[in-house]
N, C-alpha and C. Protein backbone atom coordinates (compact mmCIF):
# COMPACT_ATOMS: atom_id res chain seq x y z
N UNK A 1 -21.39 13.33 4.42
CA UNK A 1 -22.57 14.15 4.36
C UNK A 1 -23.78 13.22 4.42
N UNK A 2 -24.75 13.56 5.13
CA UNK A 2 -26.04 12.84 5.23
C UNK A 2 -26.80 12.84 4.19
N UNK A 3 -27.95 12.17 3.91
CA UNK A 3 -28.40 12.08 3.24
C UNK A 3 -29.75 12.92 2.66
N UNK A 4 -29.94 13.66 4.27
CA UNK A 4 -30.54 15.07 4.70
C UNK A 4 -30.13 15.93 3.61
N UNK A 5 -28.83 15.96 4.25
CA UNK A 5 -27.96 17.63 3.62
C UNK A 5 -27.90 17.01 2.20
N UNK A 6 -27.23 15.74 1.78
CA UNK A 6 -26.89 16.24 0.30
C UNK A 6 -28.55 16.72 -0.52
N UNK A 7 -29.56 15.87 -0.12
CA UNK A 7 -30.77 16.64 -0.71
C UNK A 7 -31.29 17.74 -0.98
N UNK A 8 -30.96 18.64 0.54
CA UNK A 8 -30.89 19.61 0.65
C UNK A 8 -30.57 20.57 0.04
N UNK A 9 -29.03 20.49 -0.13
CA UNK A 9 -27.97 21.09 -0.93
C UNK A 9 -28.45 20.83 -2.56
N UNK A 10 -28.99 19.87 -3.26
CA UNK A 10 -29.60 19.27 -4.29
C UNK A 10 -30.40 20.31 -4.76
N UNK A 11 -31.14 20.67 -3.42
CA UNK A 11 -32.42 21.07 -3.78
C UNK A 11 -32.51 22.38 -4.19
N UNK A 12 -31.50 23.07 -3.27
CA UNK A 12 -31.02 24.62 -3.01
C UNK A 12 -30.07 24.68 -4.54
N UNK A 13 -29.18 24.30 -4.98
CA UNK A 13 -28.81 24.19 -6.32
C UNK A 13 -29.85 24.77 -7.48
N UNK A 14 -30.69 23.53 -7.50
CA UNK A 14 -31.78 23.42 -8.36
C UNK A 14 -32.43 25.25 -8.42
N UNK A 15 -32.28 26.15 -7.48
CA UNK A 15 -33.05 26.77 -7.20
C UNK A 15 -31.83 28.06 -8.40
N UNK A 16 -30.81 28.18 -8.29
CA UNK A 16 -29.64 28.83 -8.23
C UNK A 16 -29.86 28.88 -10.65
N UNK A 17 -29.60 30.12 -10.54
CA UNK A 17 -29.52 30.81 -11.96
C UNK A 17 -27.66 29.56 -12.57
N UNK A 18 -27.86 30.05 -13.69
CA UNK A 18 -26.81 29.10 -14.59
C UNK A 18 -25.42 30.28 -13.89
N UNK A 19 -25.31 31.49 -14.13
CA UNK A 19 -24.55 32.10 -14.00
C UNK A 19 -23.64 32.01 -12.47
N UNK A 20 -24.68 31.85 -11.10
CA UNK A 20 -24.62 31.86 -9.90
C UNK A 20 -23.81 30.07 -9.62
N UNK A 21 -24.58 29.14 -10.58
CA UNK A 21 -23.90 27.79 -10.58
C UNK A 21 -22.53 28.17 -10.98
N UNK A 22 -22.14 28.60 -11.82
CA UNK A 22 -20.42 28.55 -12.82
C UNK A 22 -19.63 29.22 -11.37
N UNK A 23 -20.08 30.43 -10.60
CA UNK A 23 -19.52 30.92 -9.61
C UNK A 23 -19.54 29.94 -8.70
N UNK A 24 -20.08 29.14 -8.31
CA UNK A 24 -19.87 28.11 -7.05
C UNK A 24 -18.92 27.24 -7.54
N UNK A 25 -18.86 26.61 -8.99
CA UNK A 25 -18.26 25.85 -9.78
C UNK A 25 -16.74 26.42 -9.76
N UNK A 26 -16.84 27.51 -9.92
CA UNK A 26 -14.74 27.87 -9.85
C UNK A 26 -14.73 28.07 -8.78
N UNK A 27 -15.48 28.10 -7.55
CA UNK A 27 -15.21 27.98 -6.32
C UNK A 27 -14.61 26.95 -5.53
N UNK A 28 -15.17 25.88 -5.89
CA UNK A 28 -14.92 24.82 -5.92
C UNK A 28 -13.67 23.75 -5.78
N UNK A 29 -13.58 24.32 -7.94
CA UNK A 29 -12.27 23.88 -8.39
C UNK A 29 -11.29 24.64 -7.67
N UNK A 30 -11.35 26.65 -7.39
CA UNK A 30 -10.12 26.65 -6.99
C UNK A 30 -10.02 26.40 -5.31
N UNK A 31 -10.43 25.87 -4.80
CA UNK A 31 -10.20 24.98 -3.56
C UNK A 31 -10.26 23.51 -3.34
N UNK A 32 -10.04 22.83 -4.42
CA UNK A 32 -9.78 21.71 -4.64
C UNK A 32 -8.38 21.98 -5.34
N UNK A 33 -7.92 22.34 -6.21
CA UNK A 33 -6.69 23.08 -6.41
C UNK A 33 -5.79 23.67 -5.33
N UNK A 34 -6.32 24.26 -4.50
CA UNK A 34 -5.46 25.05 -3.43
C UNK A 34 -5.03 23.62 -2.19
N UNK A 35 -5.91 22.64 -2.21
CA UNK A 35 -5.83 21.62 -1.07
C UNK A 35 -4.89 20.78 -1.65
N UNK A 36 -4.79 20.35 -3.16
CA UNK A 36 -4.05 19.48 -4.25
C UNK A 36 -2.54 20.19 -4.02
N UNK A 37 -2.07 21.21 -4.23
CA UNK A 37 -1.04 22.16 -3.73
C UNK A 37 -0.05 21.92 -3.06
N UNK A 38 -1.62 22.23 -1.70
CA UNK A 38 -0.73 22.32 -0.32
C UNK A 38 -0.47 21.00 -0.28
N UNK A 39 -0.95 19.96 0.09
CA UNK A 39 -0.58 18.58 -0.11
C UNK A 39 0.94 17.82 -0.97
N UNK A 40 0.71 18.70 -2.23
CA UNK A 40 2.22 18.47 -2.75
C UNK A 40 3.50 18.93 -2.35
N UNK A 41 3.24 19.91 -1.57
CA UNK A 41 3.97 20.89 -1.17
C UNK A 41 4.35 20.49 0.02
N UNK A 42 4.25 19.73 0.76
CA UNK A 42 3.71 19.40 2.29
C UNK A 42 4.71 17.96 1.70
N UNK A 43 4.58 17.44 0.88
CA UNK A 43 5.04 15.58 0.77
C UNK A 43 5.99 15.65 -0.44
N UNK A 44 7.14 16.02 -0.50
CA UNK A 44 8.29 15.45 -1.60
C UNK A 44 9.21 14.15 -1.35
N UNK A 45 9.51 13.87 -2.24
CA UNK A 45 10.48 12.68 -2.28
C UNK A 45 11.91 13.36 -3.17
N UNK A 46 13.21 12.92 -2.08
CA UNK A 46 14.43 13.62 -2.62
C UNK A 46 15.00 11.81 -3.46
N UNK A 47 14.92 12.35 -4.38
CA UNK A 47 15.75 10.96 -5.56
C UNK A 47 17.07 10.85 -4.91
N UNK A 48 17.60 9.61 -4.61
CA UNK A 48 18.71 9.14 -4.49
C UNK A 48 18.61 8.37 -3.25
N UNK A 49 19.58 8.62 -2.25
CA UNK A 49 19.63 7.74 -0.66
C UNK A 49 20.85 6.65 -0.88
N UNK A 50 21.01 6.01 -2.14
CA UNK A 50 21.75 5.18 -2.10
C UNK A 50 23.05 4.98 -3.05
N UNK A 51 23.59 6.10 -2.98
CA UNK A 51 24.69 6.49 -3.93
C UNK A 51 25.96 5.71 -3.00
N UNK A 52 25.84 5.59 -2.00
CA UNK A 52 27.02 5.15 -1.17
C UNK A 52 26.84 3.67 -1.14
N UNK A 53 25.66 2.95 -1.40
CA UNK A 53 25.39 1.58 -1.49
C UNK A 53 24.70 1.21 0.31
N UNK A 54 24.52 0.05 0.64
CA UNK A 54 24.15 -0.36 1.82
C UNK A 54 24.41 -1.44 2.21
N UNK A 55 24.49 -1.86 3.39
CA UNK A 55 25.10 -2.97 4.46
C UNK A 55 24.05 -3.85 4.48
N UNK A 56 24.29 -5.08 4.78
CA UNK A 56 23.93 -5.93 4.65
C UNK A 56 24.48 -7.21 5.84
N UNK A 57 24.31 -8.01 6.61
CA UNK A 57 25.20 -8.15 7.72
C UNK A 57 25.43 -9.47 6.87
N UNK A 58 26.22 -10.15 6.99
CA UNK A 58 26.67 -11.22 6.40
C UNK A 58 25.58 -12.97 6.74
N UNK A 59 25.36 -12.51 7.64
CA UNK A 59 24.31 -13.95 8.49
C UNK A 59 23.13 -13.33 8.33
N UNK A 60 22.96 -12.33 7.22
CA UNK A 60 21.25 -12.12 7.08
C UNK A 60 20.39 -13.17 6.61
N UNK A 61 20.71 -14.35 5.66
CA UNK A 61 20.02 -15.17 5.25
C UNK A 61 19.54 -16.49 6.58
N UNK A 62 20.75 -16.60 7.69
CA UNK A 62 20.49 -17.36 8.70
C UNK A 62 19.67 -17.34 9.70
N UNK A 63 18.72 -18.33 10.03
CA UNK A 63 17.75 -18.26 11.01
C UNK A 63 18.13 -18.04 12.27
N UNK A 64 18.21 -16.82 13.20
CA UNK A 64 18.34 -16.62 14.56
C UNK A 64 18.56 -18.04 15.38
N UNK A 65 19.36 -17.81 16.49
CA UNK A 65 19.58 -19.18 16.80
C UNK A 65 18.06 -19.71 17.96
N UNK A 66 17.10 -18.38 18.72
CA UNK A 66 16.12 -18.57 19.13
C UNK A 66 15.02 -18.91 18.46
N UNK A 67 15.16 -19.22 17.40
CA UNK A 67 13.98 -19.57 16.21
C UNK A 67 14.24 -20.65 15.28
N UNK A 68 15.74 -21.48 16.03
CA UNK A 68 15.79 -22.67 15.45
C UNK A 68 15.23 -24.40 16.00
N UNK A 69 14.82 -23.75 16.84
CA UNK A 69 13.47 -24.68 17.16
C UNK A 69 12.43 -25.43 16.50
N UNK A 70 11.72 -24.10 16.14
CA UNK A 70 10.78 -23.78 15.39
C UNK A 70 10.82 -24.28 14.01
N UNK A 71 11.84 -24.57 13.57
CA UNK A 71 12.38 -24.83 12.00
C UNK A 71 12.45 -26.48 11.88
């Protein structure tokens, strides 16, 4: 947001009754809530993957033989 608008918006606030603020205020929250949600809802993580264990090739610690040059 520019520095225009947030003033703007500042200014237009300023203008706004206490009662009319609390209504923009749960407006707000519940769409910051509704975006928090969907987002969780949208991204899980399933616990586990490695109950069966995993491979490992035996010459993983050995330097490629094209990169023993370099060494």
């Amino acid at each position: 947001m520019s520095d225009f608008a947030y003033d703007y918006f500042n200014t237009e606030l300023d203008k706004l009754a206490l009662p009319e603020l609390t209504q923009i205020f749960e407006k707000v929250k519940s769409l910051i809530s509704k975006r928090t949600n969907e987002k969780a809802a949208s991204f899980s993580r399933a616990l586990g993957g490695l109950e069966e264990g995993f491979y490992m090739a035996p010459d993983f610690d050995e330097t490629p033989k094209c990169f023993k040059e370099y060494m």
